[in-house]
Protein backbone atom coordinates (compact mmCIF):
# COMPACT_ATOMS: atom_id res chain seq x y z
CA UNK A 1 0.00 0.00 0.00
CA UNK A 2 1.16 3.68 -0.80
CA UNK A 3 1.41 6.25 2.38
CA UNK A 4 -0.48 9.77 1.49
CA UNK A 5 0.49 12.84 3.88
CA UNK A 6 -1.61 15.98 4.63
CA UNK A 7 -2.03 18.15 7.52
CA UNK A 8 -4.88 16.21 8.38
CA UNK A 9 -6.52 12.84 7.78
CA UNK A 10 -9.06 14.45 5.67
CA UNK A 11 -6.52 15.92 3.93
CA UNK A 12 -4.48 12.69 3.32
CA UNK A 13 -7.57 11.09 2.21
CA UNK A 14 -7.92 13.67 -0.62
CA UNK A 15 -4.47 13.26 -1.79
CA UNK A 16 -5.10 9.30 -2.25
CA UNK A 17 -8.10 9.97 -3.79
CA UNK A 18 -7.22 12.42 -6.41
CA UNK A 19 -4.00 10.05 -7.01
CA UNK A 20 -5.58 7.02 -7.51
CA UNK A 21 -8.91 8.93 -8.98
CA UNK A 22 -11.56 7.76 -6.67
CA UNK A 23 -13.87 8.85 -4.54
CA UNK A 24 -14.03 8.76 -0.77
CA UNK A 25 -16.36 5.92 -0.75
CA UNK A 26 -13.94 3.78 -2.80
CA UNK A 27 -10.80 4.32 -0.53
CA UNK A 28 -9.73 2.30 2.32
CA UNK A 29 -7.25 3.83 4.41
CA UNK A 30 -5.33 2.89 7.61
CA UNK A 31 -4.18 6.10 9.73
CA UNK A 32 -0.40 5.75 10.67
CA UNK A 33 0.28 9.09 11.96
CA UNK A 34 -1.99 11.58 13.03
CA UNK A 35 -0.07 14.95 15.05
CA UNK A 36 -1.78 17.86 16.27
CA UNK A 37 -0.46 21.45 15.22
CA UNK A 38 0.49 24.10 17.21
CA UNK A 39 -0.89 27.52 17.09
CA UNK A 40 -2.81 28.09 13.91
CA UNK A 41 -2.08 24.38 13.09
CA UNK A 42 1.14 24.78 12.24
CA UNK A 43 3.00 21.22 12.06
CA UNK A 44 0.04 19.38 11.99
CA UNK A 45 0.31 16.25 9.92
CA UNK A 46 -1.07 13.39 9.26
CA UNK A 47 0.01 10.23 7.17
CA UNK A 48 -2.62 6.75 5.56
CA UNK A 49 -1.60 4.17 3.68
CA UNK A 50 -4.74 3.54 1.37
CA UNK A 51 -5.54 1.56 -1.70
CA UNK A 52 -8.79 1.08 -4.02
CA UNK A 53 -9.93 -1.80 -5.38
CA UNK A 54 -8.21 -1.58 -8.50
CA UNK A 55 -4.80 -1.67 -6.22
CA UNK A 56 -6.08 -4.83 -4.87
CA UNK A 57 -6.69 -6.20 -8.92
CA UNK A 58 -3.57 -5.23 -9.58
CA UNK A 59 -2.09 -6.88 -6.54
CA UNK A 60 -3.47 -10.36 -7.67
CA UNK A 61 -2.78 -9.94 -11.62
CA UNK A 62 0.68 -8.95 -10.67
CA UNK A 63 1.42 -11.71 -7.89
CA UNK A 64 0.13 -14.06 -10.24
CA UNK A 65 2.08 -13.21 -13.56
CA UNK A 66 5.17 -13.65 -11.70
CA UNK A 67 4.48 -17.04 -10.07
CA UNK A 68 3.84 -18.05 -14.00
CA UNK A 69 6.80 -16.41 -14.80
CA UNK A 70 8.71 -18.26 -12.39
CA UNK A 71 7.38 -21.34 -13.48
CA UNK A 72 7.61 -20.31 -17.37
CA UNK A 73 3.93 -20.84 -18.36
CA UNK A 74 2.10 -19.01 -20.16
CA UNK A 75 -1.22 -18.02 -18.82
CA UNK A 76 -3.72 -15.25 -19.56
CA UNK A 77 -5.23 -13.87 -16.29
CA UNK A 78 -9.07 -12.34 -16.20
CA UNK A 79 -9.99 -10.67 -13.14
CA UNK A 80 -13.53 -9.44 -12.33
CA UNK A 81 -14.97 -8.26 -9.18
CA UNK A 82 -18.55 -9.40 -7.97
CA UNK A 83 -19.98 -8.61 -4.99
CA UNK A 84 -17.68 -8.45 -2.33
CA UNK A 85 -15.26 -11.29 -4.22
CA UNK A 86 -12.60 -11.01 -6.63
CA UNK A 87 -12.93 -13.70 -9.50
CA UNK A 88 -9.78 -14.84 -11.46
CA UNK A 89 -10.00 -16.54 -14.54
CA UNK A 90 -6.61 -18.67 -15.75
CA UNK A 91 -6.42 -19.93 -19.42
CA UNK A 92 -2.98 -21.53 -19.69
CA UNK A 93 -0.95 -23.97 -21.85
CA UNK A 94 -1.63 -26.72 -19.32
CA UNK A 95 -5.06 -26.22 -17.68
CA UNK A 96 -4.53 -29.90 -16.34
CA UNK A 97 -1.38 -29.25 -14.75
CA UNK A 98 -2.80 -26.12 -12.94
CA UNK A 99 -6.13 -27.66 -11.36
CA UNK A 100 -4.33 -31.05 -10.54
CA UNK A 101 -5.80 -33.88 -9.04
CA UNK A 102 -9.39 -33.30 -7.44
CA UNK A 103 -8.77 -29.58 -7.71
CA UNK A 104 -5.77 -29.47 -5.41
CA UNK A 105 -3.29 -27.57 -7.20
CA UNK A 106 -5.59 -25.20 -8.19
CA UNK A 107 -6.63 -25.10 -4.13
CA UNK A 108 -3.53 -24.13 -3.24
CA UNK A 109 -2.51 -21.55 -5.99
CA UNK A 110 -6.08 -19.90 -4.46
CA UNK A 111 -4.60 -20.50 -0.81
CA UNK A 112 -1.73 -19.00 -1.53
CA UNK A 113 -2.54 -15.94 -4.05
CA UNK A 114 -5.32 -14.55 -0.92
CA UNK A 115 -3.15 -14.71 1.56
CA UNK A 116 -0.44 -12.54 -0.21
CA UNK A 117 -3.36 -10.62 -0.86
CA UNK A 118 -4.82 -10.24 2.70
CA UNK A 119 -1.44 -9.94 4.15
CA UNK A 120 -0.73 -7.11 1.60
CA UNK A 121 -3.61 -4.99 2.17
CA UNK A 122 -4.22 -6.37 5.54
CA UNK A 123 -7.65 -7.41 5.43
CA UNK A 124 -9.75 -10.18 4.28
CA UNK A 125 -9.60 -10.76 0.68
CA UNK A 126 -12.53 -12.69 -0.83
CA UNK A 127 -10.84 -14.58 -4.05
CA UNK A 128 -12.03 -17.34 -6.14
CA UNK A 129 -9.52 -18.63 -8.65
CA UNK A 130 -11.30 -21.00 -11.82
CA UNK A 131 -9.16 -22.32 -14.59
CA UNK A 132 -11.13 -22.90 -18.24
CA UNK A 133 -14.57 -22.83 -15.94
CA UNK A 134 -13.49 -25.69 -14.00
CA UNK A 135 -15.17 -24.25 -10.07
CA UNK A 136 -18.69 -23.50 -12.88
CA UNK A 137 -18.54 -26.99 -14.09
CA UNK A 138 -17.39 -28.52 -10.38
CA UNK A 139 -19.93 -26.91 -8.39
CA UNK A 140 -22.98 -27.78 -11.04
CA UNK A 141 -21.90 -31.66 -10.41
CA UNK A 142 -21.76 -31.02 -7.01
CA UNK A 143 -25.38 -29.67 -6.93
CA UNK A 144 -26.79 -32.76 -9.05
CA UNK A 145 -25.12 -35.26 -6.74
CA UNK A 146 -25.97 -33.05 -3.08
CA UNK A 147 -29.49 -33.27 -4.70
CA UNK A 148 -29.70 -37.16 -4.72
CA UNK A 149 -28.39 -36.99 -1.25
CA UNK A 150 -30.78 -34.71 0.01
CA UNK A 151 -33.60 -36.17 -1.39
CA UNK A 152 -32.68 -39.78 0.04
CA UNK A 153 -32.31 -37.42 3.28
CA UNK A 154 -35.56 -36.35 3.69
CA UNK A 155 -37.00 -40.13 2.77
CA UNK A 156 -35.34 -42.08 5.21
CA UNK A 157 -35.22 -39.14 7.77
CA UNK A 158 -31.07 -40.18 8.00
CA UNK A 159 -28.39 -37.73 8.15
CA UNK A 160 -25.46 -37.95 5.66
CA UNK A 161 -21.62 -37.08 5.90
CA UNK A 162 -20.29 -35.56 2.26
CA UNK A 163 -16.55 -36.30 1.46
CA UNK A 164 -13.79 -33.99 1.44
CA UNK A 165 -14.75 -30.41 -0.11
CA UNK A 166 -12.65 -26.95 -0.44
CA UNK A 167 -13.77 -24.24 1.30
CA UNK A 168 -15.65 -22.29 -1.81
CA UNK A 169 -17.57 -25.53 -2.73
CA UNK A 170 -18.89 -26.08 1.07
CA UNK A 171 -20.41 -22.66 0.73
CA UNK A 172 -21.77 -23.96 -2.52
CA UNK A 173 -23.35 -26.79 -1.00
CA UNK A 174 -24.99 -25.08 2.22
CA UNK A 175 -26.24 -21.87 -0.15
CA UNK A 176 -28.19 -24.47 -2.78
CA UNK A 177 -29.07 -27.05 -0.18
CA UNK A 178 -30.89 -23.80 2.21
CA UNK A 179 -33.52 -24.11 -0.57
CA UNK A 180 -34.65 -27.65 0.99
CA UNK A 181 -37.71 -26.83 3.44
CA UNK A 182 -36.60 -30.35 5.43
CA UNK A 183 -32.64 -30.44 4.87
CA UNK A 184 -30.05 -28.70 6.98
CA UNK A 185 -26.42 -28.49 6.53
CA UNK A 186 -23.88 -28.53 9.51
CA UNK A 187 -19.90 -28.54 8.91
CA UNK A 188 -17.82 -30.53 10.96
CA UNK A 189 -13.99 -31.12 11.73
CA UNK A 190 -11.55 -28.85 11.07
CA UNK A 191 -8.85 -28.06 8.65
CA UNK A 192 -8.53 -30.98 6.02
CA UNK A 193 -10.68 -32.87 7.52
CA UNK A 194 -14.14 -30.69 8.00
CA UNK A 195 -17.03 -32.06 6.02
CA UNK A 196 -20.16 -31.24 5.73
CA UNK A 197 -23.19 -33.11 7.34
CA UNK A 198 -26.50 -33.25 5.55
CA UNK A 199 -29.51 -33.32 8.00
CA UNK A 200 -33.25 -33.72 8.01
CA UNK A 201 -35.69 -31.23 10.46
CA UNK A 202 -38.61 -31.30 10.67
CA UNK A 203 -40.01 -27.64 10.13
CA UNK A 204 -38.65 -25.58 7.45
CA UNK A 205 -35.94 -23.02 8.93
């Protein structure tokens, strides 16, 4: 992040803003120094480190062009913002290569890429990474085969335990599965090993 100085906050933010040509609203800022003036405010000062959202795109294009530098792929890198998220969209030579087995490789570029990201602008970074619509085509399966489950669910009044899931498609699950008036979704375990549990109630929540 870039530091902005002014003789007071408000000033600083101004600065950032007419730098990075944003509005107020758009800016988030950290105050580092903030020192009252004498007489007539003389000596006051005040120093932010801000960024925009477009610092935080250009974070994750960036730290991502050189990891494929360093590896000597080529890949072309999409980003998009929706909502509060940051979607990434890799096309490279070897789309295989970079999803790996179950989605693991692609996992951990994800894991990886938001932390830098978080640690960078130190906050929580929302990122979902997809290479040649693999998450799109993932989480539709997902939903056909959560589906069967639930339905068998709410028959036989049994709970069921789903298999090993990344974070983004356990969201997945619980959003489309909230839909089902009888069905419930609990996670359980931690780290590697937290599922999710499929459950049947009896009222709709």
């Amino acid at each position: 992040m870039n530091r902005y100085e002014g003789k007071s906050v408000e000033e600083a933010i101004s600065v950032a803003c007419r730098e990075k040509n944003v509005d107020s609203s758009e800016l988030v800022y950290y105050v580092v120094e903030e020192k009252a003036g004498g007489l007539f405010g003389i000596g006051a000062k005040a120093v932010i480190e801000a960024f925009a959202q477009k610092d935080v795109e250009d974070f994750i294009y960036h730290y991502l062009e050189q990891y494929f530098n360093n590896i000597n792929m080529k890949c072309d890198i999409m980003i998009s913002r929706e909502e509060d998220s940051y979607l990434v969209k890799l096309d490279a030579q070897n789309n295989a290569v970079l999803i790996g087995k179950a989605g693991q490789t692609l996992q951990s570029i994800t894991n990886v890429t938001k932390a830098a990201a978080s640690a960078e602008f130190r906050r929580h970074v929302n990122l979902l990474i997809d290479v040649n619509n693999y998450k799109e085509e993932r989480y539709e399966k997902l939903k056909a085969m959560v589906k069967k489950i639930a339905k068998t669910v709410e028959k036989t009044k049994v709970s069921a335990r789903l298999g090993q899931m990344t974070n983004d498609e356990r969201k997945v699950v619980h959003q489309y599965l909230s839909t089902f008036p009888h069905i419930r979704t609990e996670s359980e375990g931690e780290g590697n090993n937290r599922r999710l549990k499929i459950i049947y109630t009896d009222k709709a929540e």
